[in-house]
C-alpha atoms as a PDB file:
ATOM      1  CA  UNK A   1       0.000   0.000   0.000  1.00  0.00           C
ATOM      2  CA  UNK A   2       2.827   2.915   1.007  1.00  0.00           C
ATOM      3  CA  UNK A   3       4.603   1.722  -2.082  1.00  0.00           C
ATOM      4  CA  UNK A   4       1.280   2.457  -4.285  1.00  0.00           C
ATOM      5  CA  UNK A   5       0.945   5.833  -2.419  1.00  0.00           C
ATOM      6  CA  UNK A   6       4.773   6.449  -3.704  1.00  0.00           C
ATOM      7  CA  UNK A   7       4.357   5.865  -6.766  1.00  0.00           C
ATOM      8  CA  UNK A   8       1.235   7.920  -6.862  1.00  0.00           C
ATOM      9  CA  UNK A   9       2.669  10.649  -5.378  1.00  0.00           C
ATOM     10  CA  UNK A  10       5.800  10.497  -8.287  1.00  0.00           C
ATOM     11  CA  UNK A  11       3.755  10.356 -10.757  1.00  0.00           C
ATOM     12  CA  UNK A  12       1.184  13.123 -10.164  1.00  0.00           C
ATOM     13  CA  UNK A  13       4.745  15.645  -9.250  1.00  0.00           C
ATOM     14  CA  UNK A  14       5.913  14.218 -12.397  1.00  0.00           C
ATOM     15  CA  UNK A  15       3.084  14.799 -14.484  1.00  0.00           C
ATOM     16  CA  UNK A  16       2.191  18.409 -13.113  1.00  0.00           C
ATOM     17  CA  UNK A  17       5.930  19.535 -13.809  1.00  0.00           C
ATOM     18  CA  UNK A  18       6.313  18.415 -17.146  1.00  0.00           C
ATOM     19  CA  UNK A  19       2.090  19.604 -17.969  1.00  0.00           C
ATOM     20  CA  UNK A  20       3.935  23.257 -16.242  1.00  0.00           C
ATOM     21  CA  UNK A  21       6.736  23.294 -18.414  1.00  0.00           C
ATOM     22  CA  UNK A  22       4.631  22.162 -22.107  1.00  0.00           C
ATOM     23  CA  UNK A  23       1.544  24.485 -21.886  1.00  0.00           C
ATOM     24  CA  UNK A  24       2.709  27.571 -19.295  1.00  0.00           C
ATOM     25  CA  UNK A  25       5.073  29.523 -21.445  1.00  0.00           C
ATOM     26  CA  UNK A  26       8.269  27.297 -20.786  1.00  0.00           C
ATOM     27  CA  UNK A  27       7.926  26.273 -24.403  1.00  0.00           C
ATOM     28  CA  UNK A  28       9.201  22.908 -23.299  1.00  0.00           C
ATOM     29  CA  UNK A  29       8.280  20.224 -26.321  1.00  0.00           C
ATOM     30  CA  UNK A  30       9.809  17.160 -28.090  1.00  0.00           C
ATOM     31  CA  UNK A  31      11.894  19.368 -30.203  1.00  0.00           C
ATOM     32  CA  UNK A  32      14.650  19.016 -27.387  1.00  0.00           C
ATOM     33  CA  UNK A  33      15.928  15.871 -28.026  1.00  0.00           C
ATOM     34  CA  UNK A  34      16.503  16.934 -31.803  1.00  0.00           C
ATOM     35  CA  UNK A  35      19.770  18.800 -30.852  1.00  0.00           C
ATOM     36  CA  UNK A  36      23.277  18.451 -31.629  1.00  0.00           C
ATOM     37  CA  UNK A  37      25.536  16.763 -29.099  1.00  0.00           C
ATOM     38  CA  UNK A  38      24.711  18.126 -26.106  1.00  0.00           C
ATOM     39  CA  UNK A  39      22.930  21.513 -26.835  1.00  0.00           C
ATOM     40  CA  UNK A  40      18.901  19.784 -26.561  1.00  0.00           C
ATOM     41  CA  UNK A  41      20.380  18.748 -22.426  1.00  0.00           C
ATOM     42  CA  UNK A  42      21.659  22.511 -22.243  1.00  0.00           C
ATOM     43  CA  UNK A  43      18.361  24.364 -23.145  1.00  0.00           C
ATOM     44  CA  UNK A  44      16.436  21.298 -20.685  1.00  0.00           C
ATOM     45  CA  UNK A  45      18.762  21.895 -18.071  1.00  0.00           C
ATOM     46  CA  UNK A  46      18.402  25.763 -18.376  1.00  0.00           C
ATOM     47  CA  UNK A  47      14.790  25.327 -18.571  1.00  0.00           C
ATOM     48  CA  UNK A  48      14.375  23.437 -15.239  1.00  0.00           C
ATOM     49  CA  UNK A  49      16.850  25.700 -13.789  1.00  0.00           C
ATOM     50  CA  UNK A  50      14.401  29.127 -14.826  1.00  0.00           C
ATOM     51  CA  UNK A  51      11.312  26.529 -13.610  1.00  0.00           C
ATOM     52  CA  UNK A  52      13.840  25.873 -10.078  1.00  0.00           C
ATOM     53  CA  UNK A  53      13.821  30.235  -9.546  1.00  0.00           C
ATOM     54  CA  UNK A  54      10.195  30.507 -10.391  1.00  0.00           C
ATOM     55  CA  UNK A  55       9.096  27.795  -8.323  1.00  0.00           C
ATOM     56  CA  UNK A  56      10.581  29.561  -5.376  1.00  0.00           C
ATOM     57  CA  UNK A  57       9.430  32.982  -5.932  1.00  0.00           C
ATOM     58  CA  UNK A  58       6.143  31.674  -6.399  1.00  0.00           C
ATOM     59  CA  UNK A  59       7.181  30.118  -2.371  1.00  0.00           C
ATOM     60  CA  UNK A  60       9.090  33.360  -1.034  1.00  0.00           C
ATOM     61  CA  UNK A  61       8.000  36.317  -2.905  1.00  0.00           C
ATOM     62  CA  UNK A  62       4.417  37.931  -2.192  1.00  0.00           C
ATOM     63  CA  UNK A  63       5.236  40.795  -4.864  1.00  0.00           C
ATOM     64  CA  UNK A  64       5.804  38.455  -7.574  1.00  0.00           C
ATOM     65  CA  UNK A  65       2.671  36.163  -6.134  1.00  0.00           C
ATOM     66  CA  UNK A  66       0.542  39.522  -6.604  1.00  0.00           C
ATOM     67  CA  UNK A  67       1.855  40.072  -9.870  1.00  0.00           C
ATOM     68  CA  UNK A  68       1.102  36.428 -11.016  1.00  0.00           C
ATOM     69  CA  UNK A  69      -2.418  36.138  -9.862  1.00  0.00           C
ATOM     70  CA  UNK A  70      -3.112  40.570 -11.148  1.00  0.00           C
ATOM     71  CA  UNK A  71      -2.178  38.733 -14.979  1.00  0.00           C
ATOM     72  CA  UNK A  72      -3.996  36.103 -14.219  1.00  0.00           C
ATOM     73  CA  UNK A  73      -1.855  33.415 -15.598  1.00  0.00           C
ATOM     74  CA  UNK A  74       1.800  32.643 -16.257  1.00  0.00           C
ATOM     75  CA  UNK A  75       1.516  32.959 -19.364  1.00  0.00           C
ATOM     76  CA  UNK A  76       0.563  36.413 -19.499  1.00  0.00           C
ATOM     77  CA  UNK A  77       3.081  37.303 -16.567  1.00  0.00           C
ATOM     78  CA  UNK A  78       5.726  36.225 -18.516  1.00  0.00           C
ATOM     79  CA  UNK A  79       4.308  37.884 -22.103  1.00  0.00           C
ATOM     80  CA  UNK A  80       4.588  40.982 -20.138  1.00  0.00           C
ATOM     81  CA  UNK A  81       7.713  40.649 -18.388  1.00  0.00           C
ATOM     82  CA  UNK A  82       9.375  40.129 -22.166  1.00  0.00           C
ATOM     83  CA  UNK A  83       7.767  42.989 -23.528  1.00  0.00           C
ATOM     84  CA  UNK A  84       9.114  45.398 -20.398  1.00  0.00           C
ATOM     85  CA  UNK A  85      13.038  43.670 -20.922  1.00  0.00           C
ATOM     86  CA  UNK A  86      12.550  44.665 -25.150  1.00  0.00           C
ATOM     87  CA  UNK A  87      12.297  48.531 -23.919  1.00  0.00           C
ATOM     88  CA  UNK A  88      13.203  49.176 -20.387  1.00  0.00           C
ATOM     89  CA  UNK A  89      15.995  48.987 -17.948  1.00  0.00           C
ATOM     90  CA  UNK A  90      15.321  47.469 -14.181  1.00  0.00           C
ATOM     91  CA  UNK A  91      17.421  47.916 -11.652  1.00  0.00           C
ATOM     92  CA  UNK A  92      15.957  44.999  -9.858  1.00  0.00           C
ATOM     93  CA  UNK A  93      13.504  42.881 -10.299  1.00  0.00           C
ATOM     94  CA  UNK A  94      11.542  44.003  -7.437  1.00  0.00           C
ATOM     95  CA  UNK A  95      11.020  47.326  -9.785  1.00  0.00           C
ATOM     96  CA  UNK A  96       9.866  45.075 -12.609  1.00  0.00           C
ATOM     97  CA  UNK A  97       7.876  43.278 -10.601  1.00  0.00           C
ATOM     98  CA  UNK A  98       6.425  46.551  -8.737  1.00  0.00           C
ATOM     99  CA  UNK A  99       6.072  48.149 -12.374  1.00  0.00           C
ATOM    100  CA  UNK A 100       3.552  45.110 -13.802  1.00  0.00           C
ATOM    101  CA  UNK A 101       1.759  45.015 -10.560  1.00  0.00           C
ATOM    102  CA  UNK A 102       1.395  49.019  -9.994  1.00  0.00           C
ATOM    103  CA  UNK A 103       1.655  50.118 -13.604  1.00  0.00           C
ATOM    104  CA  UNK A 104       3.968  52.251 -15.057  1.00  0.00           C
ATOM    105  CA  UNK A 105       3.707  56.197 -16.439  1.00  0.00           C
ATOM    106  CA  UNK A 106       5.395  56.861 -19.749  1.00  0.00           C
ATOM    107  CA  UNK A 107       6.139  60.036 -21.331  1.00  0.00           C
ATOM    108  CA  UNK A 108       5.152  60.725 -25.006  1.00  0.00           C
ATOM    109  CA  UNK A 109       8.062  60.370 -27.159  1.00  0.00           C
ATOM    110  CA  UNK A 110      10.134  63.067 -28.872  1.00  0.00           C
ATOM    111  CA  UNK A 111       9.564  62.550 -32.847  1.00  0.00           C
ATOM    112  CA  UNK A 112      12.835  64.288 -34.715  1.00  0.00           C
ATOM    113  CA  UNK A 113      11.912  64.877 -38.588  1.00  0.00           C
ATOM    114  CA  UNK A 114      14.457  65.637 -40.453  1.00  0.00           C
ATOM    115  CA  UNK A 115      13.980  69.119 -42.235  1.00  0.00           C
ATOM    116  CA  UNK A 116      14.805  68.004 -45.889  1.00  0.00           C
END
């Protein structure tokens, strides 16, 4: 019986991980093991280590558990957090984190025309 609830228990951590890392914006798919020599293990093992650090904000870090449930899904967190890195610098990412969940003011950009 304990080994049944073991192997229960495996495969439901198992199966909730890997369901995380296909459909939740980790991009995760069989393409990996189409890589040469050793580069398909690289990108997995740089993928579980990015799942590792969001795991444990999602533990430690009430800001970024705020920020995750305002988006109302990874997926969307994560869309937004790329689009802030393409055109911002943070200091932190408490300020990125701060800037998603508070919102940001932006000042209208200066258009230069060239007088020709």
């Amino acid at each position: 019986y304990e080994l049944m609830r073991g192997g229960r228990a495996r495969w439901k951590i198992e199966n909730e991980t890997f369901n995380t890392l296909k459909n939740q914006g980790y991009h995760f798919g069989h393409n990996y093991g189409l890589g040469k020599k050793n580069l398909s293990v690289v990108f997995v093992m740089l993928m579980m280590l990015a799942f590792l650090v969001d795991q444990t904000q999602q533990l430690c870090c009430p800001l970024f558990r705020a920020t995750w449930h305002k988006m109302g899904s990874k997926r969307e967190l994560w869309d937004r957090m790329r689009s802030l890195f393409r055109d911002f610098a943070f200091k932190s990412m408490r300020m990125l984190y701060e800037a998603l969940f508070y919102g940001m003011k932006f000042q209208p950009p200066i258009i230069l025309y060239d007088d020709d």
